[in-house]
PDB file of N, CA and C in Angstrom:
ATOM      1  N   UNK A   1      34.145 -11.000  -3.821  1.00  0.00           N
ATOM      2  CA  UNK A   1      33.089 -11.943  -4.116  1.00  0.00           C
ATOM      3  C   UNK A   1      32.269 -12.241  -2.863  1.00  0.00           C
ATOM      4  N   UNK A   2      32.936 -12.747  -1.751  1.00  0.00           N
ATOM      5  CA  UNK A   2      31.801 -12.666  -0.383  1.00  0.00           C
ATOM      6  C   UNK A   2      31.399 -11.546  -0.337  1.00  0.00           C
ATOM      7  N   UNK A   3      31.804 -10.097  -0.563  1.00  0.00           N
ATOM      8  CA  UNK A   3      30.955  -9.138  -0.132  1.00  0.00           C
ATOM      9  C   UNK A   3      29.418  -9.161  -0.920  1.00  0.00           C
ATOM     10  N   UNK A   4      29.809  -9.239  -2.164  1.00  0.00           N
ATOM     11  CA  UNK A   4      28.337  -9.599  -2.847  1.00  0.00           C
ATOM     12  C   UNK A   4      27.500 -11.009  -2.899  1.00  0.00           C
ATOM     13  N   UNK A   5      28.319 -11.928  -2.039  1.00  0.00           N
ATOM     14  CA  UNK A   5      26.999 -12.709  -1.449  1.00  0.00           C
ATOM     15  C   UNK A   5      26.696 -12.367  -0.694  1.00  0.00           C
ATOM     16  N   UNK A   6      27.153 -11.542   0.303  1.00  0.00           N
ATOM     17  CA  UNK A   6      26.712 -11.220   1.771  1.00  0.00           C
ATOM     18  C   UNK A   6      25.979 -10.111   1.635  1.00  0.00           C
ATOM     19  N   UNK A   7      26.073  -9.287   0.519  1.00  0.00           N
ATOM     20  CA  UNK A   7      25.048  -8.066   0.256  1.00  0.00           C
ATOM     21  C   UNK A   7      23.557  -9.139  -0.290  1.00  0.00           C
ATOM     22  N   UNK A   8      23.774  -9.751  -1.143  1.00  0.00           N
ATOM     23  CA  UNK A   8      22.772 -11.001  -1.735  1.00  0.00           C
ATOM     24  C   UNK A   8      22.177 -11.310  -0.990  1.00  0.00           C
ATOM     25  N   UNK A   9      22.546 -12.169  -0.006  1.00  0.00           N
ATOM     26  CA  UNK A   9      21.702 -12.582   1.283  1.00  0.00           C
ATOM     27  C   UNK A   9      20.956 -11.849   2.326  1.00  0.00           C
ATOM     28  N   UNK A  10      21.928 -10.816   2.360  1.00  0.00           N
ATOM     29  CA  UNK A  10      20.951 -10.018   3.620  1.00  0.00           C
ATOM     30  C   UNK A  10      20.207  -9.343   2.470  1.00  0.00           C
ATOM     31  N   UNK A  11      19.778  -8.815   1.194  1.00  0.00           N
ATOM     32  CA  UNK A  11      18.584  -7.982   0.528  1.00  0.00           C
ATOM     33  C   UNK A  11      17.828  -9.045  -0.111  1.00  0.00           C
ATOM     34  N   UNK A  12      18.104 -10.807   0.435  1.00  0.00           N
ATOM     35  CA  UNK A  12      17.214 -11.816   0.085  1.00  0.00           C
ATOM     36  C   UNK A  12      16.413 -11.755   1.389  1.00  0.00           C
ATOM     37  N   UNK A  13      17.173 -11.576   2.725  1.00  0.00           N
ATOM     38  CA  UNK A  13      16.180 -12.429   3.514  1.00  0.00           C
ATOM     39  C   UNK A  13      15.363 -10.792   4.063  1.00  0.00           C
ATOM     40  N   UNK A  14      15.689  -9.705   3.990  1.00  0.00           N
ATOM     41  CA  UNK A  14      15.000  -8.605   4.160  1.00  0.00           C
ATOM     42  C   UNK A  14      13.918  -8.662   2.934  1.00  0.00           C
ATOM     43  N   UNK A  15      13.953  -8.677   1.466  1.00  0.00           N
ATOM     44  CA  UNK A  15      12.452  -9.277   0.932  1.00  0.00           C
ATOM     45  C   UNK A  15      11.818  -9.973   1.402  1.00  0.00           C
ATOM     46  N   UNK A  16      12.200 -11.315   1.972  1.00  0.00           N
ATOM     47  CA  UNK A  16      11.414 -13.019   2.551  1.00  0.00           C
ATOM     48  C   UNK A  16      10.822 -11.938   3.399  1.00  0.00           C
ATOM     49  N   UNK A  17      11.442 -11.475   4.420  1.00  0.00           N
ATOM     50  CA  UNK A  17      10.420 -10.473   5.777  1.00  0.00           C
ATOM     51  C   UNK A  17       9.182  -9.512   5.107  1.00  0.00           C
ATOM     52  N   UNK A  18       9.625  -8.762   4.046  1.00  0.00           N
ATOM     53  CA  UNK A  18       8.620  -8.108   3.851  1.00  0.00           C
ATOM     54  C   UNK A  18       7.833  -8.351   3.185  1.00  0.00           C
ATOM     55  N   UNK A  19       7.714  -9.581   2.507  1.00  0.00           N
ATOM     56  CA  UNK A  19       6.598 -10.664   2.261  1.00  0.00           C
ATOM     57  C   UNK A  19       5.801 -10.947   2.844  1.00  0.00           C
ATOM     58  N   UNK A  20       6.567 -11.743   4.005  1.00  0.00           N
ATOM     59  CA  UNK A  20       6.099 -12.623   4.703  1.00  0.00           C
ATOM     60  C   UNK A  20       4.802 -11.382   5.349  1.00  0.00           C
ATOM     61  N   UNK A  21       5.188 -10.494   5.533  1.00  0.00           N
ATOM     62  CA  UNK A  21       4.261  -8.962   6.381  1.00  0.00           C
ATOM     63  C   UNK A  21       3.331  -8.264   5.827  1.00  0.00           C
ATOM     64  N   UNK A  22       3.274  -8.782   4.224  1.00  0.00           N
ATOM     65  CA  UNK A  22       2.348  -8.444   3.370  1.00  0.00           C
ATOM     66  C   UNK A  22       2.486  -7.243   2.676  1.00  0.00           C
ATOM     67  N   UNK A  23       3.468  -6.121   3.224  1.00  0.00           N
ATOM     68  CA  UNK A  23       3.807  -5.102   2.452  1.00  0.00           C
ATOM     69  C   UNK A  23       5.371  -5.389   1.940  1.00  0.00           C
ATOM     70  N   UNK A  24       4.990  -4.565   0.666  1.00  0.00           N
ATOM     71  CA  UNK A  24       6.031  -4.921  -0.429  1.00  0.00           C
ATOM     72  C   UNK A  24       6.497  -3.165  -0.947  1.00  0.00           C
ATOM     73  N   UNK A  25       7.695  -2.640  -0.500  1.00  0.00           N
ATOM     74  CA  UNK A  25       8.320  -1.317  -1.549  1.00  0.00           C
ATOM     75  C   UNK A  25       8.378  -1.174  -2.467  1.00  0.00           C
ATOM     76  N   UNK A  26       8.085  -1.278  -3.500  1.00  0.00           N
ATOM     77  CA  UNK A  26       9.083  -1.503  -4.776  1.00  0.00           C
ATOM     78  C   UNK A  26       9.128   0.298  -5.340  1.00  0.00           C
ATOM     79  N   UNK A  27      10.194   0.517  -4.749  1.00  0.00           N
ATOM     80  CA  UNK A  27      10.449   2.292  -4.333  1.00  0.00           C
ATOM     81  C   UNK A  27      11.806   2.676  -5.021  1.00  0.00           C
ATOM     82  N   UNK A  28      12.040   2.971  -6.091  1.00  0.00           N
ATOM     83  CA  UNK A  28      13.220   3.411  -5.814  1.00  0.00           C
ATOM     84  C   UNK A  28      14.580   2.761  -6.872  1.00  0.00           C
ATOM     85  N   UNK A  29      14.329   1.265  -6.599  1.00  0.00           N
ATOM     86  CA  UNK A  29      14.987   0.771  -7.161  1.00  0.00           C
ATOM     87  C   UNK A  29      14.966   0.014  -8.088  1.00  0.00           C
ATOM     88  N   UNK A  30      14.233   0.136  -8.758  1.00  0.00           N
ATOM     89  CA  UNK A  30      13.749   0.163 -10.403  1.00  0.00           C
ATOM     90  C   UNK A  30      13.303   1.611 -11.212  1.00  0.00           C
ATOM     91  N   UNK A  31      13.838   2.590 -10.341  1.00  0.00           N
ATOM     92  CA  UNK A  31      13.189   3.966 -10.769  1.00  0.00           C
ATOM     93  C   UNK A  31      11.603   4.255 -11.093  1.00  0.00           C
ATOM     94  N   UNK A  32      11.147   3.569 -10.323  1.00  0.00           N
ATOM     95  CA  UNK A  32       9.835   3.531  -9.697  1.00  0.00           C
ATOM     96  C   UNK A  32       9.008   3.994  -8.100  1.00  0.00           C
ATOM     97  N   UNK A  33       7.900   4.773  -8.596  1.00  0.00           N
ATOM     98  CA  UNK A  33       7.244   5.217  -7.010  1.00  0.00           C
ATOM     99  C   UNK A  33       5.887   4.395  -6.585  1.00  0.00           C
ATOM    100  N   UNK A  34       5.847   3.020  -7.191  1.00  0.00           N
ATOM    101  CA  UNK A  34       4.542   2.345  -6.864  1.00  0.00           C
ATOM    102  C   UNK A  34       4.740   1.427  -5.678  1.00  0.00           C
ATOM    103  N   UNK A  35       4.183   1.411  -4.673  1.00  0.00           N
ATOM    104  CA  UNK A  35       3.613   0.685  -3.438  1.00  0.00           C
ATOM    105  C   UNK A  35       2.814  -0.046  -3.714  1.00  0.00           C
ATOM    106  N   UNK A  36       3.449  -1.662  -3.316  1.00  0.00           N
ATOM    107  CA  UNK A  36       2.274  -2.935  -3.435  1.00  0.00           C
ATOM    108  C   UNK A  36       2.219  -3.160  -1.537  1.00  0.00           C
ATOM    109  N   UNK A  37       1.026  -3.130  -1.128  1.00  0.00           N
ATOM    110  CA  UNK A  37       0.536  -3.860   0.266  1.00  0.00           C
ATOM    111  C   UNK A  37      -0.652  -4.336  -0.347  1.00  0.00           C
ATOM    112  N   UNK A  38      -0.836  -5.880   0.731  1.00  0.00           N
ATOM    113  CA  UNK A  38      -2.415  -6.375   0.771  1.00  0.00           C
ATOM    114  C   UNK A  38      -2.147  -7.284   2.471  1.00  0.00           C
ATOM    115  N   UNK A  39      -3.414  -7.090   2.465  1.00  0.00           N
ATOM    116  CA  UNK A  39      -4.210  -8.083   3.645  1.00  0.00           C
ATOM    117  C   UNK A  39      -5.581  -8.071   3.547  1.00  0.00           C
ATOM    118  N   UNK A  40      -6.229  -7.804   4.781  1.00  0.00           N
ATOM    119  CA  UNK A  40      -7.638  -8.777   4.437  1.00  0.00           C
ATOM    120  C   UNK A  40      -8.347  -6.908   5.000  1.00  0.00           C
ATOM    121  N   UNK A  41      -9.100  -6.783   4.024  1.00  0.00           N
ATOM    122  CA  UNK A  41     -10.038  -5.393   4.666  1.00  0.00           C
ATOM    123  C   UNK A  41     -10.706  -5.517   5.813  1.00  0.00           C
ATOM    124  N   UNK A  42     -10.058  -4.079   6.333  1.00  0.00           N
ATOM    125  CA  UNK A  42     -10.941  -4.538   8.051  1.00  0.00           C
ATOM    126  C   UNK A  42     -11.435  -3.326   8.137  1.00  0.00           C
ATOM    127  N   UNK A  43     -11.544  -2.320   7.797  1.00  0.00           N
ATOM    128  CA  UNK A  43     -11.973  -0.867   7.744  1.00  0.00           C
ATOM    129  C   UNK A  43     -12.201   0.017   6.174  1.00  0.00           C
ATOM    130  N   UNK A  44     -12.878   0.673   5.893  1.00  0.00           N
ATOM    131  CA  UNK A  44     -13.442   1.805   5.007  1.00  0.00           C
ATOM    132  C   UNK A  44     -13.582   2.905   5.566  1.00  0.00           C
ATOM    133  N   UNK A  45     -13.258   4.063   5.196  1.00  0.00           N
ATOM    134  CA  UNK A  45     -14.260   5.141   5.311  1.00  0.00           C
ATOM    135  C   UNK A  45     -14.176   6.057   4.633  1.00  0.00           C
ATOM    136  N   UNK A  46     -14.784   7.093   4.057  1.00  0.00           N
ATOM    137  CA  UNK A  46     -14.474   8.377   3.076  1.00  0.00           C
ATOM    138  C   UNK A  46     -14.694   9.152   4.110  1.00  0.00           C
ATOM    139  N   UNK A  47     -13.668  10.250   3.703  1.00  0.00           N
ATOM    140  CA  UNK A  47     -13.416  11.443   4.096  1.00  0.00           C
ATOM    141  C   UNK A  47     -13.349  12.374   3.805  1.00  0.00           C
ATOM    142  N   UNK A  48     -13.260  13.492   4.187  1.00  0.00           N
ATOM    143  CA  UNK A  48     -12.831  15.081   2.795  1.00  0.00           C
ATOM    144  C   UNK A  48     -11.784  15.584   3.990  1.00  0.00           C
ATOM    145  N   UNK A  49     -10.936  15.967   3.157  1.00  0.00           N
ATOM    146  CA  UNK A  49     -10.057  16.763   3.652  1.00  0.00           C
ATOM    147  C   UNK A  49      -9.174  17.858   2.548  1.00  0.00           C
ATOM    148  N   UNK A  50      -8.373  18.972   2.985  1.00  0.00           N
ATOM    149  CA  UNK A  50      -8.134  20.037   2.267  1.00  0.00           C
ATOM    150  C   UNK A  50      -7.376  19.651   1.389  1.00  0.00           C
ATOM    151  N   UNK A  51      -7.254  19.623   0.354  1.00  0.00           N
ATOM    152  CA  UNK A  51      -6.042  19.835  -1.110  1.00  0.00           C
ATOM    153  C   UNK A  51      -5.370  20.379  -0.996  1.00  0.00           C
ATOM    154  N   UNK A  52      -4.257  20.329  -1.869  1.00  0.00           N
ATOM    155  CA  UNK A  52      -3.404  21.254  -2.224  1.00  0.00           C
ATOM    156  C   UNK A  52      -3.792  22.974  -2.383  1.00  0.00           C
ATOM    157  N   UNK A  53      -4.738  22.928  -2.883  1.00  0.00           N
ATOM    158  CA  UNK A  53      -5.011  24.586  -3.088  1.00  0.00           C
ATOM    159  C   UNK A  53      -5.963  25.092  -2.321  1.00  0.00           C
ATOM    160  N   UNK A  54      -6.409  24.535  -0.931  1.00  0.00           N
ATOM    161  CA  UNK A  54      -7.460  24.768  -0.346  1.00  0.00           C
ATOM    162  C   UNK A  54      -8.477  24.109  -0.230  1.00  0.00           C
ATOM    163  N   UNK A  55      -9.154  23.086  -1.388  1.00  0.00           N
ATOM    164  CA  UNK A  55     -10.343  22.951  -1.938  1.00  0.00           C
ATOM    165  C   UNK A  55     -10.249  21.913  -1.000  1.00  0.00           C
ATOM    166  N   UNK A  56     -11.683  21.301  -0.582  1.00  0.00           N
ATOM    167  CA  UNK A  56     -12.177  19.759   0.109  1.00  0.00           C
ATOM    168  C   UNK A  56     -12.174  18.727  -1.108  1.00  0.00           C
ATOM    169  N   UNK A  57     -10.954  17.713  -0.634  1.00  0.00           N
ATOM    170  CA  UNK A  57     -11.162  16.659  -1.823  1.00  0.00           C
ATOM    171  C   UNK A  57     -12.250  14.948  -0.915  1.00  0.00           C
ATOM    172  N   UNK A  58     -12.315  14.192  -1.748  1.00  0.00           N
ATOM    173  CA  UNK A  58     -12.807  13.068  -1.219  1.00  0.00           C
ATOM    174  C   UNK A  58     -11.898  12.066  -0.839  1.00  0.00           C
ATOM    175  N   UNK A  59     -11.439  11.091   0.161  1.00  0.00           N
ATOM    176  CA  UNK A  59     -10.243  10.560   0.446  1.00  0.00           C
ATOM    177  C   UNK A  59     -11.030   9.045   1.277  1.00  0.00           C
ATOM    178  N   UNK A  60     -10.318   7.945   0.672  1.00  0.00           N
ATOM    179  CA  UNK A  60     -11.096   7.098   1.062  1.00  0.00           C
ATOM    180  C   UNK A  60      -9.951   6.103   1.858  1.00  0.00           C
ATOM    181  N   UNK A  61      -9.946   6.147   3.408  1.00  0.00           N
ATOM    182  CA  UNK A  61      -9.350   5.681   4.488  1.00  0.00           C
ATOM    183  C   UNK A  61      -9.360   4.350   4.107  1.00  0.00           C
ATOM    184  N   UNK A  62      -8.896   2.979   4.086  1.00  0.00           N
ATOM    185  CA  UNK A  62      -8.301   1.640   3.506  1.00  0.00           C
ATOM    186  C   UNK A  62      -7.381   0.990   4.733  1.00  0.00           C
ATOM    187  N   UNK A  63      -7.985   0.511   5.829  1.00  0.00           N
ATOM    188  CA  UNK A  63      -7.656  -0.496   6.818  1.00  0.00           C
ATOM    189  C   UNK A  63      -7.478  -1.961   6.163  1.00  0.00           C
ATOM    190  N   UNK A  64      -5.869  -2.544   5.981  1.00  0.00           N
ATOM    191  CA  UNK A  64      -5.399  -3.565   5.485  1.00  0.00           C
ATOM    192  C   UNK A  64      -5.137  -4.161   6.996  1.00  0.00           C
ATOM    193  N   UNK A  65      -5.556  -5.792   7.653  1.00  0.00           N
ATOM    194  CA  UNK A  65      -5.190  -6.753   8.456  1.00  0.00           C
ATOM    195  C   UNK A  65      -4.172  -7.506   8.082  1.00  0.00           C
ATOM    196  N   UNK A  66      -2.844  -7.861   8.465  1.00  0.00           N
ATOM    197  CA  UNK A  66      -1.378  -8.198   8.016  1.00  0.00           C
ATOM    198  C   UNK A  66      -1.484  -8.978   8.930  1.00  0.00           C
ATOM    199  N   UNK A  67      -0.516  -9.496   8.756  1.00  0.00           N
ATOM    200  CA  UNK A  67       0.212 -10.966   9.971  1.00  0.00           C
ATOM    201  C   UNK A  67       0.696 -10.278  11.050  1.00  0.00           C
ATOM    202  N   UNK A  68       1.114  -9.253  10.969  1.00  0.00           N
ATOM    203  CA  UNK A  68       1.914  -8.530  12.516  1.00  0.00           C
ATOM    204  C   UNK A  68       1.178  -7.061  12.609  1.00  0.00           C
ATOM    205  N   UNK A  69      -0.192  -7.094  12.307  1.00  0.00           N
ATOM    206  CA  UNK A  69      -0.802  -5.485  12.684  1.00  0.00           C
ATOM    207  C   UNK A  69      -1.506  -5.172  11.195  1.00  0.00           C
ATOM    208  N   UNK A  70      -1.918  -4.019  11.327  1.00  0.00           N
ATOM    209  CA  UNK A  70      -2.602  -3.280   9.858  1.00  0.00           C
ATOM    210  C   UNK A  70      -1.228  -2.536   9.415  1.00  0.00           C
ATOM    211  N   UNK A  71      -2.347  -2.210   8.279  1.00  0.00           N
ATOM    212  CA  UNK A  71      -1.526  -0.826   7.201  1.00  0.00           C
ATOM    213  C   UNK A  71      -2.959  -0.417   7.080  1.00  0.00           C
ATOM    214  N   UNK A  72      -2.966   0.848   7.221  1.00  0.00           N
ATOM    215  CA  UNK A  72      -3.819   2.061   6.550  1.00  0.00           C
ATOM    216  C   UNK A  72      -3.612   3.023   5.650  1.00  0.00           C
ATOM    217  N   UNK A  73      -4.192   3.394   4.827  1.00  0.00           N
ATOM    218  CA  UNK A  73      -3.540   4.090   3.343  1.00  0.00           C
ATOM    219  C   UNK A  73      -4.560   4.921   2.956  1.00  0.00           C
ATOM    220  N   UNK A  74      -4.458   5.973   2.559  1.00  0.00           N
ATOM    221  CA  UNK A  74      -5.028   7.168   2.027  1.00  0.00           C
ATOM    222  C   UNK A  74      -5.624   7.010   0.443  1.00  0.00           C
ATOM    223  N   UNK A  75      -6.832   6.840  -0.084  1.00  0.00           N
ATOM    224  CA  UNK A  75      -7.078   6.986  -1.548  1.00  0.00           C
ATOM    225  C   UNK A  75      -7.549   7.882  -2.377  1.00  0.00           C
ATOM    226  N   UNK A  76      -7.713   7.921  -3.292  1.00  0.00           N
ATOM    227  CA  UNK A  76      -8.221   9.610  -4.189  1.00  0.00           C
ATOM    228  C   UNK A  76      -9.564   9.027  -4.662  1.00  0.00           C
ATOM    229  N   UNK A  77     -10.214  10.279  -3.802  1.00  0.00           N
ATOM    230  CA  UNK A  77     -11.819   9.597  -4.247  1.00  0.00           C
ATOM    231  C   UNK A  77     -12.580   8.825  -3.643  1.00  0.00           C
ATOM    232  N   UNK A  78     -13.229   8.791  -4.161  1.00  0.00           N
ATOM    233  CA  UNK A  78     -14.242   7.729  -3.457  1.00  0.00           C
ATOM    234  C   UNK A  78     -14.066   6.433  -3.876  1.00  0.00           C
ATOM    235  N   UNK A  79     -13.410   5.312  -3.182  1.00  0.00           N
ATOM    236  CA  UNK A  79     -13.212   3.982  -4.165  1.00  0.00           C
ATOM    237  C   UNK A  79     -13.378   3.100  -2.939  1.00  0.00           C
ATOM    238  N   UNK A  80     -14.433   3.119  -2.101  1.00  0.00           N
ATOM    239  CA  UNK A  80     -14.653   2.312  -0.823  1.00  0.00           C
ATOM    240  C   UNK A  80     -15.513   0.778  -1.686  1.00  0.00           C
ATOM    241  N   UNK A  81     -15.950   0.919  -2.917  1.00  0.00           N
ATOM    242  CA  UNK A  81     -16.505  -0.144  -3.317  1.00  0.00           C
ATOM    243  C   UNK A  81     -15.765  -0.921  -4.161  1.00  0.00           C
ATOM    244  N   UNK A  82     -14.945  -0.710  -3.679  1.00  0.00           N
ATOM    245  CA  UNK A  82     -13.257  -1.544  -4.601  1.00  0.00           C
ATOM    246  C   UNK A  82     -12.996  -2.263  -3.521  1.00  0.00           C
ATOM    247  N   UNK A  83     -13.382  -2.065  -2.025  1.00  0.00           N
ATOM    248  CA  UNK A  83     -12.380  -2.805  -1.119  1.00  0.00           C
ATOM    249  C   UNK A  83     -13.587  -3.583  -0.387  1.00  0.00           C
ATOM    250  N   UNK A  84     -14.257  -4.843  -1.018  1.00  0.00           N
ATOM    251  CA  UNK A  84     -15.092  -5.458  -0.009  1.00  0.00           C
ATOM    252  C   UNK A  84     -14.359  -5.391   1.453  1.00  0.00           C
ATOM    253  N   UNK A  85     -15.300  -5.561   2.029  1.00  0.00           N
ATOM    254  CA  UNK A  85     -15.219  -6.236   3.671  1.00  0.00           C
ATOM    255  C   UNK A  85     -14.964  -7.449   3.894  1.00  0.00           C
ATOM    256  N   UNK A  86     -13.911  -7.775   4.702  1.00  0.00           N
ATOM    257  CA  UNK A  86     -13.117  -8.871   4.897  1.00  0.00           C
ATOM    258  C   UNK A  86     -12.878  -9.862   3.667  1.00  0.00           C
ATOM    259  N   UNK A  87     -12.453  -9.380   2.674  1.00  0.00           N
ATOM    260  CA  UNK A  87     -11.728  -9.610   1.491  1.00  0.00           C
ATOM    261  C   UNK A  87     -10.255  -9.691   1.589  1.00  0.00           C
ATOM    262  N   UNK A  88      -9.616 -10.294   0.825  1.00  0.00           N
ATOM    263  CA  UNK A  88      -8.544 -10.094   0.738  1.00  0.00           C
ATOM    264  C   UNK A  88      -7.911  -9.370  -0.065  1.00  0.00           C
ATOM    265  N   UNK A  89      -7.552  -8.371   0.025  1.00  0.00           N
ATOM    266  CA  UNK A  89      -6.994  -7.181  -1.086  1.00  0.00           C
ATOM    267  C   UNK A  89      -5.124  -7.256  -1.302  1.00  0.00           C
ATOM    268  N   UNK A  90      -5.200  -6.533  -2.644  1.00  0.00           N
ATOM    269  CA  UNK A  90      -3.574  -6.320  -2.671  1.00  0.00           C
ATOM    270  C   UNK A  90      -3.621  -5.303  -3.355  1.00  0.00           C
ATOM    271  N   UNK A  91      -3.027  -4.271  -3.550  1.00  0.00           N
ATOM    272  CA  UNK A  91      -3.231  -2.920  -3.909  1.00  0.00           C
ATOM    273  C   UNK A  91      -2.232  -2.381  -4.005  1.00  0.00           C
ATOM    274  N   UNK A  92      -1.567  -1.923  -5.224  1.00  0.00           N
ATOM    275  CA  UNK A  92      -0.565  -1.356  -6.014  1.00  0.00           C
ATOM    276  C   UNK A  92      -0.959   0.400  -6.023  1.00  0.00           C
ATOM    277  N   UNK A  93      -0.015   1.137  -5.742  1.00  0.00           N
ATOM    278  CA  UNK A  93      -0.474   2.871  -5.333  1.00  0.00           C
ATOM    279  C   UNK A  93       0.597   3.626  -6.199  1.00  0.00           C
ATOM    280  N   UNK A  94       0.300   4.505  -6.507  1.00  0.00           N
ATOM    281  CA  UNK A  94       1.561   6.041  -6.625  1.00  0.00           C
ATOM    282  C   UNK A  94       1.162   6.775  -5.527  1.00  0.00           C
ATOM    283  N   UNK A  95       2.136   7.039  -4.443  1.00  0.00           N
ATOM    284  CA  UNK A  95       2.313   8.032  -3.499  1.00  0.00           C
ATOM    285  C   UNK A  95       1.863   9.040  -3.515  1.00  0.00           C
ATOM    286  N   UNK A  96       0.934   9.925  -2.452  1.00  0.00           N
ATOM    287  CA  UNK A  96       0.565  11.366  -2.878  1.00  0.00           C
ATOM    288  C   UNK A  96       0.489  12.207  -1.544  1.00  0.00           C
ATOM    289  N   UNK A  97       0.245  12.927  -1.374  1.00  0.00           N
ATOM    290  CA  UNK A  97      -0.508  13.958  -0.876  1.00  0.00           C
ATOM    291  C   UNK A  97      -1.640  14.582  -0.969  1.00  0.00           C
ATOM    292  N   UNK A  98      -2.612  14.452  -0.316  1.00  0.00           N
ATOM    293  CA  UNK A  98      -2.762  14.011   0.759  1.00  0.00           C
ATOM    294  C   UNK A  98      -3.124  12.689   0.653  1.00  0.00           C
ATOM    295  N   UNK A  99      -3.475  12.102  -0.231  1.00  0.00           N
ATOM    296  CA  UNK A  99      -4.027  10.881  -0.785  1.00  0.00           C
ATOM    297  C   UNK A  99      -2.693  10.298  -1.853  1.00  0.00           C
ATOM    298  N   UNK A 100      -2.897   8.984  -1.911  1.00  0.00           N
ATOM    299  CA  UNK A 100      -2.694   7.838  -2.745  1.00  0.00           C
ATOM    300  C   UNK A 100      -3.591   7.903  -4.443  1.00  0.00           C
ATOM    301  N   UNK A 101      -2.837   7.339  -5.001  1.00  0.00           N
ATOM    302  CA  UNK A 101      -3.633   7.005  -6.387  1.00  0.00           C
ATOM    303  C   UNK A 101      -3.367   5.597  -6.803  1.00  0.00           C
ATOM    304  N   UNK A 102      -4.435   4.950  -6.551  1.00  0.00           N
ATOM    305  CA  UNK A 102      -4.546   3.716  -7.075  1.00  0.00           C
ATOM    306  C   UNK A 102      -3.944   3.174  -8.567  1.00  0.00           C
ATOM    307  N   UNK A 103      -3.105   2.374  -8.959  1.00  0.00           N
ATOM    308  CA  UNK A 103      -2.528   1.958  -9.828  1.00  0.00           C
ATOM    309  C   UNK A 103      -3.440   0.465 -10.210  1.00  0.00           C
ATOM    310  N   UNK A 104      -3.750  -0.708  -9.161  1.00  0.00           N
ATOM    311  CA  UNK A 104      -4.387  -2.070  -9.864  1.00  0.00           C
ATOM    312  C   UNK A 104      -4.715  -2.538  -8.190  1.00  0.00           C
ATOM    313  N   UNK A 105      -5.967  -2.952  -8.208  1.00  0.00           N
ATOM    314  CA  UNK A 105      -6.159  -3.797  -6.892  1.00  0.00           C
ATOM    315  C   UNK A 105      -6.544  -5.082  -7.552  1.00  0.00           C
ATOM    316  N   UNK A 106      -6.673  -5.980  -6.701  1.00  0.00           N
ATOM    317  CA  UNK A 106      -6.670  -7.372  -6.998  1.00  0.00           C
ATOM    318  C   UNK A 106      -7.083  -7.678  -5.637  1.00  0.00           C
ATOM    319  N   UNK A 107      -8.224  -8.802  -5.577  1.00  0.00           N
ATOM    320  CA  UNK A 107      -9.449  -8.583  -4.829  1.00  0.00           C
ATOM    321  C   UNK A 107      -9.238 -10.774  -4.751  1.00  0.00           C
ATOM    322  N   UNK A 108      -9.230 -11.621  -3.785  1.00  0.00           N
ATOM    323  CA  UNK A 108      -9.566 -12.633  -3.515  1.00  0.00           C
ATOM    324  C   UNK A 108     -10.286 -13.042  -2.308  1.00  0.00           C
TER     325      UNK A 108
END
């Protein structure tokens, strides 16, 4: 029984941290591959870079401002008018190569 409060507590206060930091996993252990991060937009830019099969895709660079530094994240496409400037974003992803695929942003 202490071992599973003591497992309890330490995978309580390791969530409180990654709260508190603005990025959130939720990877894995719900048999799920979606990534929630937000902070406040501090950067845009589109890019092209190579695909999978060679081809130039469109990839839109996503500078998030956090409490202890950024997160930067890769998107599919062109979706730079989803992420005002100095907004506060939160942005739910499926993992990719070379790019991200947007799942739900939420914009305050």
């Amino acid at each position: 029984m202490r071992r599973l409060l003591a497992c309890f507590l330490v995978s309580s206060l390791v969530c409180t941290v990654l709260c508190g930091c603005g990025a959130v996993r939720i990877q894995g252990f719900l048999n799920s591959d979606v990534v929630t991060v937000s902070g406040f937009v501090s950067g845009v830019q589109l890019i092209m870079v190579a695909g999978p099969n060679g081809t130039l895709i469109e990839v839109t660079v996503v500078t998030l401002q956090q409490t202890l530094g950024f997160t930067t994240t890769n998107f599919c496409g062109n979706v730079g008018a989803q992420f005002p400037m100095n907004s506060f974003a939160q942005v739910s992803f499926k993992l990719g190569q070379p790019c991200s695929t947007i799942v739900v942003i939420v914009i305050n």
